[in-house]
N, C-alpha and C. Protein backbone atom coordinates (compact mmCIF):
# COMPACT_ATOMS: atom_id res chain seq x y z
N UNK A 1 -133.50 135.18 -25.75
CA UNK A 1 -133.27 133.76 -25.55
C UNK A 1 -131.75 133.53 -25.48
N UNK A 2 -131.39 132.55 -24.90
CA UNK A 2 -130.05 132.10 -24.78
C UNK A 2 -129.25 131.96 -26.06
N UNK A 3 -127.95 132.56 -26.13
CA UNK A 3 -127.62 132.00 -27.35
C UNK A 3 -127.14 130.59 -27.49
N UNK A 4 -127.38 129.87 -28.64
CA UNK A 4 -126.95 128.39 -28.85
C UNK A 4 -125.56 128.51 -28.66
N UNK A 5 -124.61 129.31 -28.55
CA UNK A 5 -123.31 129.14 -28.84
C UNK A 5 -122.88 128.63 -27.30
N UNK A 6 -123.72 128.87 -26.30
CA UNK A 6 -123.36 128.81 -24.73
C UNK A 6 -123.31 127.54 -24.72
N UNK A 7 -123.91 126.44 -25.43
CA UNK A 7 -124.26 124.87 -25.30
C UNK A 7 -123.50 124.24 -26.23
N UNK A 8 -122.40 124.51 -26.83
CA UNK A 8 -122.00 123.97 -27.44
C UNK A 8 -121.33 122.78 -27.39
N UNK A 9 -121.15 122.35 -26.29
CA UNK A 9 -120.72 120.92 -25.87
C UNK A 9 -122.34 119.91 -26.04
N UNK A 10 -122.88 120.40 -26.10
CA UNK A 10 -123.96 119.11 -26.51
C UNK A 10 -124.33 119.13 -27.48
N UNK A 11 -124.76 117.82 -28.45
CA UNK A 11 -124.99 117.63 -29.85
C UNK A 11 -126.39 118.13 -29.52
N UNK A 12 -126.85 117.78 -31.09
CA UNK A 12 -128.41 118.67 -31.44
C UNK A 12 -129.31 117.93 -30.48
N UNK A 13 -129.10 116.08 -30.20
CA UNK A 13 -130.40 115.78 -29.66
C UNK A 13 -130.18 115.76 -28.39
N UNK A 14 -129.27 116.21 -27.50
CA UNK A 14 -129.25 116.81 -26.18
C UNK A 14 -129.57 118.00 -26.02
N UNK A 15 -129.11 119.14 -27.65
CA UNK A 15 -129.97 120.54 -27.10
C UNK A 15 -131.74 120.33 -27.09
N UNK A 16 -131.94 119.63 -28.01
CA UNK A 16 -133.37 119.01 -28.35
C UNK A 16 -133.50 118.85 -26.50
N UNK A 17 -133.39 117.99 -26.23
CA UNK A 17 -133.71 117.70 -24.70
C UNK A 17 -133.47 118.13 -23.31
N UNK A 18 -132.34 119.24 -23.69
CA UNK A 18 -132.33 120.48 -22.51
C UNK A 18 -133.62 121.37 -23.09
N UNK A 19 -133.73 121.70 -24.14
CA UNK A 19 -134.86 122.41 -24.30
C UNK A 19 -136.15 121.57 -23.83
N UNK A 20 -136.41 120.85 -24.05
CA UNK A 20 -137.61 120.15 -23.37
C UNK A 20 -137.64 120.26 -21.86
N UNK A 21 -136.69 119.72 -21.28
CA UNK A 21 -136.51 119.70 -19.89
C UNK A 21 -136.95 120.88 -19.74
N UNK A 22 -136.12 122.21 -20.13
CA UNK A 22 -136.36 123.17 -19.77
C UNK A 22 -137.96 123.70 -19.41
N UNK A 23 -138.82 123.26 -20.85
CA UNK A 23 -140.47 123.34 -20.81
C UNK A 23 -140.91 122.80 -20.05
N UNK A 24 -140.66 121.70 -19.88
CA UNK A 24 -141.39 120.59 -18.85
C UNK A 24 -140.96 121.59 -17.42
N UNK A 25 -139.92 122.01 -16.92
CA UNK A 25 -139.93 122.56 -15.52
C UNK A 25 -140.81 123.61 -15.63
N UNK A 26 -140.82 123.95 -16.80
CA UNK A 26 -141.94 125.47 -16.73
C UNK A 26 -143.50 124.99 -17.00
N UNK A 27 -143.84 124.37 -18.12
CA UNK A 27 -144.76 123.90 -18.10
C UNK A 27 -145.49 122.83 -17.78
N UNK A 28 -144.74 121.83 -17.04
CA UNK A 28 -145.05 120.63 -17.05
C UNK A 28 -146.45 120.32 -15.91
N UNK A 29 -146.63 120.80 -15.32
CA UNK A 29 -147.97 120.76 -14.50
C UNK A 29 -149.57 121.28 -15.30
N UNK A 30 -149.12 121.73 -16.54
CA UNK A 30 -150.21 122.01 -17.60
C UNK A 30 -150.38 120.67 -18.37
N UNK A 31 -149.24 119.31 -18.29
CA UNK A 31 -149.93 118.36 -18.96
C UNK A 31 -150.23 117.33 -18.23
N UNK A 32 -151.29 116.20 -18.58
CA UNK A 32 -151.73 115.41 -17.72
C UNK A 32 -150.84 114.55 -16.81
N UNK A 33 -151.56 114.15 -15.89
CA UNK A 33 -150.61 112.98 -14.71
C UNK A 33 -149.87 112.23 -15.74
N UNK A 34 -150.17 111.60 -16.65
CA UNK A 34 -149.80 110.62 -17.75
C UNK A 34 -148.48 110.97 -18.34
N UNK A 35 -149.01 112.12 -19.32
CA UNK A 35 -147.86 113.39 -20.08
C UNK A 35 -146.85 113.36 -18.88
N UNK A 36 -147.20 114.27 -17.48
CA UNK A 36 -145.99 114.52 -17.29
C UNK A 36 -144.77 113.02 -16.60
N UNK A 37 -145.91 112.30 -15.89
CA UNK A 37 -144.81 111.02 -15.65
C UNK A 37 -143.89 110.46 -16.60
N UNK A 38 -144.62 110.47 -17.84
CA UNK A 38 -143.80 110.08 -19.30
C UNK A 38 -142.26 110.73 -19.39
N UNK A 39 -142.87 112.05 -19.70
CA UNK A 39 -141.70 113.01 -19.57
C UNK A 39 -140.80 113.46 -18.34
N UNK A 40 -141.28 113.12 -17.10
CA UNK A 40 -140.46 112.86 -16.07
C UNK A 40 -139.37 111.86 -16.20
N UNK A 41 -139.47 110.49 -16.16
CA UNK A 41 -138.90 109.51 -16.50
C UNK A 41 -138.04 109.57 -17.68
N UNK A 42 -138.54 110.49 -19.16
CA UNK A 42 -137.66 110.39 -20.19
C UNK A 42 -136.26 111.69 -19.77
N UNK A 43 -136.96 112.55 -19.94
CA UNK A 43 -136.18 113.79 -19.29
C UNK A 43 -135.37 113.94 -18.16
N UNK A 44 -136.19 113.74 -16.57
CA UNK A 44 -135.25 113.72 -15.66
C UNK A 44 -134.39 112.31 -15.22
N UNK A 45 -134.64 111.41 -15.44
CA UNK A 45 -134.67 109.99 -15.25
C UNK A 45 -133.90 109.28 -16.65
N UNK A 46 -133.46 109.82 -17.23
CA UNK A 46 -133.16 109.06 -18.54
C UNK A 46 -133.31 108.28 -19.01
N UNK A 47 -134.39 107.46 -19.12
CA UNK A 47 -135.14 105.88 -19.58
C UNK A 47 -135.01 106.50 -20.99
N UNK A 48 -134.83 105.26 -21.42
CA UNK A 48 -135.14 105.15 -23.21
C UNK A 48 -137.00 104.63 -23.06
N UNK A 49 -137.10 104.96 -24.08
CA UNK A 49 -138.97 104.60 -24.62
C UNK A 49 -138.89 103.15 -24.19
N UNK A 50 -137.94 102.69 -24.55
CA UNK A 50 -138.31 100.97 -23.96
C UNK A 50 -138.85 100.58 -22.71
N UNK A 51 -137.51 101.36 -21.63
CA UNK A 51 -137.68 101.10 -20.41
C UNK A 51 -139.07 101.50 -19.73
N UNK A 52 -139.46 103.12 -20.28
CA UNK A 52 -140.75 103.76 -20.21
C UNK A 52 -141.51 102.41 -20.14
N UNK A 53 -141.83 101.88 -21.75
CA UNK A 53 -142.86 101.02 -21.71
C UNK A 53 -143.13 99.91 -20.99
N UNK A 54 -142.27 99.45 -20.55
CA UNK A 54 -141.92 98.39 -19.76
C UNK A 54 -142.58 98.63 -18.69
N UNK A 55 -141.85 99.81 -17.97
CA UNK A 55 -142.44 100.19 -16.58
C UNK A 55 -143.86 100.03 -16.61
N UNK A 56 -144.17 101.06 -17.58
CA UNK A 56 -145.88 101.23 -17.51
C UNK A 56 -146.94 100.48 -18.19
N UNK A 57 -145.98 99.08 -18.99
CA UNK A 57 -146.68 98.20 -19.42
C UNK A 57 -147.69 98.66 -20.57
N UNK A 58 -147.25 99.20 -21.34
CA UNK A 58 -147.52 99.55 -22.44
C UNK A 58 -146.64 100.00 -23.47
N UNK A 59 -147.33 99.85 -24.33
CA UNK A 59 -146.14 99.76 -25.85
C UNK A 59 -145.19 100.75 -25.82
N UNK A 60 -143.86 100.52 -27.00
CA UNK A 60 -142.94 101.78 -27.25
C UNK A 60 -143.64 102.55 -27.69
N UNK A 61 -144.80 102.38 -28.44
CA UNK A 61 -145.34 103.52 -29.31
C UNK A 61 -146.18 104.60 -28.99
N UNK A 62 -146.55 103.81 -27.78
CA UNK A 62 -147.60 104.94 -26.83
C UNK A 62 -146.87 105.55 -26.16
N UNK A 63 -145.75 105.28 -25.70
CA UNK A 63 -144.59 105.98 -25.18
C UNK A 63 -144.01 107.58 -25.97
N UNK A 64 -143.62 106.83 -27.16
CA UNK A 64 -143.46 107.81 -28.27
C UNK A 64 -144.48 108.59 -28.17
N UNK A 65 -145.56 108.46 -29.09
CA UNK A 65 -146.58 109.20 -28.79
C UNK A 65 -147.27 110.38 -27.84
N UNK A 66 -146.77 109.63 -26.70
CA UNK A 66 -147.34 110.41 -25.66
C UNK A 66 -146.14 111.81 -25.54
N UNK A 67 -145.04 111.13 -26.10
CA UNK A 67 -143.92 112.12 -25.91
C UNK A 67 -143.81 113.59 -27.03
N UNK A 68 -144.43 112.56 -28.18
CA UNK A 68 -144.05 113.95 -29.04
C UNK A 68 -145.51 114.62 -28.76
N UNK A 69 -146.90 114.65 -28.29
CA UNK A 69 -147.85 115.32 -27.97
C UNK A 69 -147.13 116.49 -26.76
N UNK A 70 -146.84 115.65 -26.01
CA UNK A 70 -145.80 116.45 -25.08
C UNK A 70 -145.18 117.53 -25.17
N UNK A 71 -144.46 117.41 -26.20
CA UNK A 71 -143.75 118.15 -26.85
C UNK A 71 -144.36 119.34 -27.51
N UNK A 72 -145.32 118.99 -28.80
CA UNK A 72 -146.33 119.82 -29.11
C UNK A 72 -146.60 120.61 -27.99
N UNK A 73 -147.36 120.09 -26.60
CA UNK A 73 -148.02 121.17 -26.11
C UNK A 73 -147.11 121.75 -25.51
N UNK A 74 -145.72 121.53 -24.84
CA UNK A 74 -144.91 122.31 -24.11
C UNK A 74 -144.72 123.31 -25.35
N UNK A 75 -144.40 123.56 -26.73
CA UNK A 75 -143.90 124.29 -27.90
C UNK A 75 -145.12 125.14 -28.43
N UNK A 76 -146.04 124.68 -27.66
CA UNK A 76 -147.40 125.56 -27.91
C UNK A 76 -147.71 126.62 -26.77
N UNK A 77 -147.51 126.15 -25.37
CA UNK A 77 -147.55 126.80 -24.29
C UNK A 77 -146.23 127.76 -24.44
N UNK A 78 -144.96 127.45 -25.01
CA UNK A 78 -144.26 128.09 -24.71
C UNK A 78 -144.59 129.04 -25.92
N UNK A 79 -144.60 128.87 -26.93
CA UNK A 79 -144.92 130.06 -27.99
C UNK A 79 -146.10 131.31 -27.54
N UNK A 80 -147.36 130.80 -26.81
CA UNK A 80 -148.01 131.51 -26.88
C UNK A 80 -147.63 132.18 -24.89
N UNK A 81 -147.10 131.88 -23.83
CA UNK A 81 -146.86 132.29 -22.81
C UNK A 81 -145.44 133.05 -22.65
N UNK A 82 -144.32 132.72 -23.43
CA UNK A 82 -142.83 133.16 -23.50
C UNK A 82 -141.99 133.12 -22.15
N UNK A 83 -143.14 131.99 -21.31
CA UNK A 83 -142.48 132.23 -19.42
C UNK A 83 -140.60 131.38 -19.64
N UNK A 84 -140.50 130.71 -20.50
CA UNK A 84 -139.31 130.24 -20.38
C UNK A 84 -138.19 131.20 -20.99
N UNK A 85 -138.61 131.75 -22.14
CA UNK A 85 -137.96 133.01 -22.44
C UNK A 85 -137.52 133.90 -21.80
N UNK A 86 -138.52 134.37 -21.30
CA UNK A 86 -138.07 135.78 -20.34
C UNK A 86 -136.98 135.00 -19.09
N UNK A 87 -137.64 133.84 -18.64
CA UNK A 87 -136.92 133.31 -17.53
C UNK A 87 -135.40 133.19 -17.96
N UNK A 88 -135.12 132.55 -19.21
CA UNK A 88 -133.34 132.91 -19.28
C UNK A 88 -133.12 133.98 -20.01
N UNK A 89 -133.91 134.77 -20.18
CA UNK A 89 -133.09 135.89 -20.34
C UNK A 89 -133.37 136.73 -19.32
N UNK A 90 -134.10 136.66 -18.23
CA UNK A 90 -133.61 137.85 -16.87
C UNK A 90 -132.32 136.86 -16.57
N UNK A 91 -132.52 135.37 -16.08
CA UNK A 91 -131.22 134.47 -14.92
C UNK A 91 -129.99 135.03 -16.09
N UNK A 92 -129.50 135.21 -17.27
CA UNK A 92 -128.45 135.75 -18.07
C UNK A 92 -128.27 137.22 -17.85
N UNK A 93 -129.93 137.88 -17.49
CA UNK A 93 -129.37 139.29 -17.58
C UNK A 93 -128.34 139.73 -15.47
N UNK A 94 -129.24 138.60 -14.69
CA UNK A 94 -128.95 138.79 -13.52
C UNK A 94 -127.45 138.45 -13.65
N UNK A 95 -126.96 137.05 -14.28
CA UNK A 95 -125.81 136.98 -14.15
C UNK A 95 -124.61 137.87 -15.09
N UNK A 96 -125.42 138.89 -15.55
CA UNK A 96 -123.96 139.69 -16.16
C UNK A 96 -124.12 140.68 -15.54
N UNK A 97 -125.06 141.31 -14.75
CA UNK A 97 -125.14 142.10 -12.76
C UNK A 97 -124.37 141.79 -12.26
N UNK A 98 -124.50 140.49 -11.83
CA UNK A 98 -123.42 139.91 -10.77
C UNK A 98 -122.38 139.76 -11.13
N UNK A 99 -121.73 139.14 -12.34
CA UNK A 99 -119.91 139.87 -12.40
C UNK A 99 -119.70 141.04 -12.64
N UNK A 100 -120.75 142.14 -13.02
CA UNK A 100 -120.62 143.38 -13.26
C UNK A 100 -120.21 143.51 -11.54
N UNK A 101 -120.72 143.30 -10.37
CA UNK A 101 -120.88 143.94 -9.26
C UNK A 101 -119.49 143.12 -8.78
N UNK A 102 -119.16 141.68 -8.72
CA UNK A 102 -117.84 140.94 -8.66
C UNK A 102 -116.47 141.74 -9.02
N UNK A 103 -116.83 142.15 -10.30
CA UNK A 103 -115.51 143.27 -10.70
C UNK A 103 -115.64 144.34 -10.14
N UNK A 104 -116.79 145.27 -9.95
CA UNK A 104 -116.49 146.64 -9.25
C UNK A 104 -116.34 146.52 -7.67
N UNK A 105 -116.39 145.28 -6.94
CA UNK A 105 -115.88 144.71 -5.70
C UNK A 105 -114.27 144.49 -5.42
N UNK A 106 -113.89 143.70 -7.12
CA UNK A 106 -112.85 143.50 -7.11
C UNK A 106 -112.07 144.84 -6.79
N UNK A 107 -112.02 145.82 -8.05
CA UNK A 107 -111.57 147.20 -7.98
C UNK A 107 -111.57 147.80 -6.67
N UNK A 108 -112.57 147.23 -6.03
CA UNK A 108 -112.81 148.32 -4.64
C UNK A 108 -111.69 147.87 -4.02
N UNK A 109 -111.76 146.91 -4.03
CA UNK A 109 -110.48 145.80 -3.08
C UNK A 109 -109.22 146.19 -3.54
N UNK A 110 -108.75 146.11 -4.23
CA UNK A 110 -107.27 146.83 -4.88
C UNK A 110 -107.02 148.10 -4.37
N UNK A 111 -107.88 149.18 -4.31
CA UNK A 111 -107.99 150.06 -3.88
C UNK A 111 -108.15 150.41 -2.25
N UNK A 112 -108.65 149.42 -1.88
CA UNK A 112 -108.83 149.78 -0.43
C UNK A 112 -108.85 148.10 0.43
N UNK A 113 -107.56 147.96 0.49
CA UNK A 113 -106.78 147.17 1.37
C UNK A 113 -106.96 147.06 2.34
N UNK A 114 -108.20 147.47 3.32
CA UNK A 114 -108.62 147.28 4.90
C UNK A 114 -110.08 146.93 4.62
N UNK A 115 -110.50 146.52 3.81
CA UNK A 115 -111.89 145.85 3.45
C UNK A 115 -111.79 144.63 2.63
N UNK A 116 -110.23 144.09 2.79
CA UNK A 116 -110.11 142.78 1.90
C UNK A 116 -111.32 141.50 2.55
N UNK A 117 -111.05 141.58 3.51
CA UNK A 117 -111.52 140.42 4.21
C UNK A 117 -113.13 140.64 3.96
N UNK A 118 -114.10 141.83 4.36
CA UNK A 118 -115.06 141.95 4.71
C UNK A 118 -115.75 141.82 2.40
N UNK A 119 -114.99 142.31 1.68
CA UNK A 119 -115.26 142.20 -0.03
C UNK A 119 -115.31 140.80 -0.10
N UNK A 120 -114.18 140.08 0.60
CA UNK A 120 -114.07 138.27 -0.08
C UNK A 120 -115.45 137.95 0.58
N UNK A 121 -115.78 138.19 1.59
CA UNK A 121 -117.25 137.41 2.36
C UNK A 121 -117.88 138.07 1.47
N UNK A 122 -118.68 139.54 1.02
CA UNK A 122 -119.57 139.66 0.02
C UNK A 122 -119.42 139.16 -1.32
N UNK A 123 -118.05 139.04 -2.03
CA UNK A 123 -117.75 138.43 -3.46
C UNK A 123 -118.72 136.94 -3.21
N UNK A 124 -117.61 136.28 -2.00
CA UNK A 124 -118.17 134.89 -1.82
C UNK A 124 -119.57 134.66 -1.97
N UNK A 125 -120.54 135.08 -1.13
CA UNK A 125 -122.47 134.99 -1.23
C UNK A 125 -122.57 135.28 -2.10
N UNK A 126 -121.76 136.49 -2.92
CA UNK A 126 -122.53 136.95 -4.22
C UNK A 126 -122.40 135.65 -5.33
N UNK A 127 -121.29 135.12 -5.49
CA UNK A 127 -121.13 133.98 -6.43
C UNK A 127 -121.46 132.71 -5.83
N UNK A 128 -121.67 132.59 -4.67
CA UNK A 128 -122.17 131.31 -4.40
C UNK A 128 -124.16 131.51 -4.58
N UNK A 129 -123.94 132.44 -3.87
CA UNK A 129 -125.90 132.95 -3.81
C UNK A 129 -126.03 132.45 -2.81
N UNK A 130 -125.48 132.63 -1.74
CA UNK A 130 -125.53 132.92 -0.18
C UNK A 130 -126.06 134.85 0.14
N UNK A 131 -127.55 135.13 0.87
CA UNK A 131 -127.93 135.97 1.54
C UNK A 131 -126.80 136.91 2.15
N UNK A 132 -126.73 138.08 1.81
CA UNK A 132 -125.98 138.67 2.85
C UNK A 132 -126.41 139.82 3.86
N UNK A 133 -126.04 139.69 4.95
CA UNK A 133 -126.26 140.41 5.69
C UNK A 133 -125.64 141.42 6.19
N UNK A 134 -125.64 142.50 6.11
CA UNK A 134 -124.36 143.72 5.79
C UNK A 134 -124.75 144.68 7.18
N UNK A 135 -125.53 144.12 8.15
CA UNK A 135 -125.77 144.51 9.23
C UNK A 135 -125.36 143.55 10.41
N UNK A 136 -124.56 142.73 10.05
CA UNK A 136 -124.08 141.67 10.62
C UNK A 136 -122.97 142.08 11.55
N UNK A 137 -122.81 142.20 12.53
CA UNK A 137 -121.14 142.71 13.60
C UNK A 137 -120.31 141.03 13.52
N UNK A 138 -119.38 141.89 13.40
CA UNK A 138 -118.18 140.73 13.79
C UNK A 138 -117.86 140.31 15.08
N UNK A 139 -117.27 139.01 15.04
CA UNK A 139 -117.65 138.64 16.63
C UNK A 139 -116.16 138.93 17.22
């Protein structure tokens, strides 16, 4: 799992709610039309419970409610499936590949001064996550 130290610019009840977000993108089609509109709106949409209720014409409390069930089941799905787990820890393990491969590009480049141009176009896709095509002729 990610370490907490990477988030340290957000207080506890924003890590509280990147972690949710996070479930909801992974699990969120496992809870009802209801569940996930709730948590759409709170999560991606930033409504406070008020605004929620408002919209949907029903109380703050069913709002609440509906949110911390939400919650429960995303913390239940995720305990017993681990799909969000593994998911940041391969995208962390991919990205310490990719500056691993950035630096041994770099090196190459220092070293061999007639492939500057053709290393910056592969560095570039590699850190942007642009496709490359290494069968490509120059025009």
């Amino acid at each position: 799992m990610l370490d907490r130290g990477i988030f340290l610019w957000y207080n506890d009840g924003e890590m509280k709610d990147l972690k949710y977000l996070q479930l909801w993108d992974a699990y969120g089609p496992l809870l009802t039309d209801v569940q996930r509109e709730i948590c759409e709106k709170y999560y991606m949409y930033d409504l406070s419970l008020s605004e929620i209720a408002e919209e949907k014409g029903i109380s703050r409390q069913a709002v609440s409610d509906a949110l911390k069930t939400s919650r429960e089941l995303l913390d239940f799905y995720e305990e017993k499936l681990h799909f969000n787990e593994q998911t940041q820890k391969y995208s962390l393990e991919v990205s310490f590949m990719l500056t691993d491969v950035t630096r041994a590009l770099e090196a190459f480049k220092q070293k061999h001064p007639a492939y500057v141009r053709e290393i910056d176009d592969i560095i570039k896709k590699v850190t942007v996550g642009e496709t490359v095509d290494l069968d490509q002729e120059e025009n």
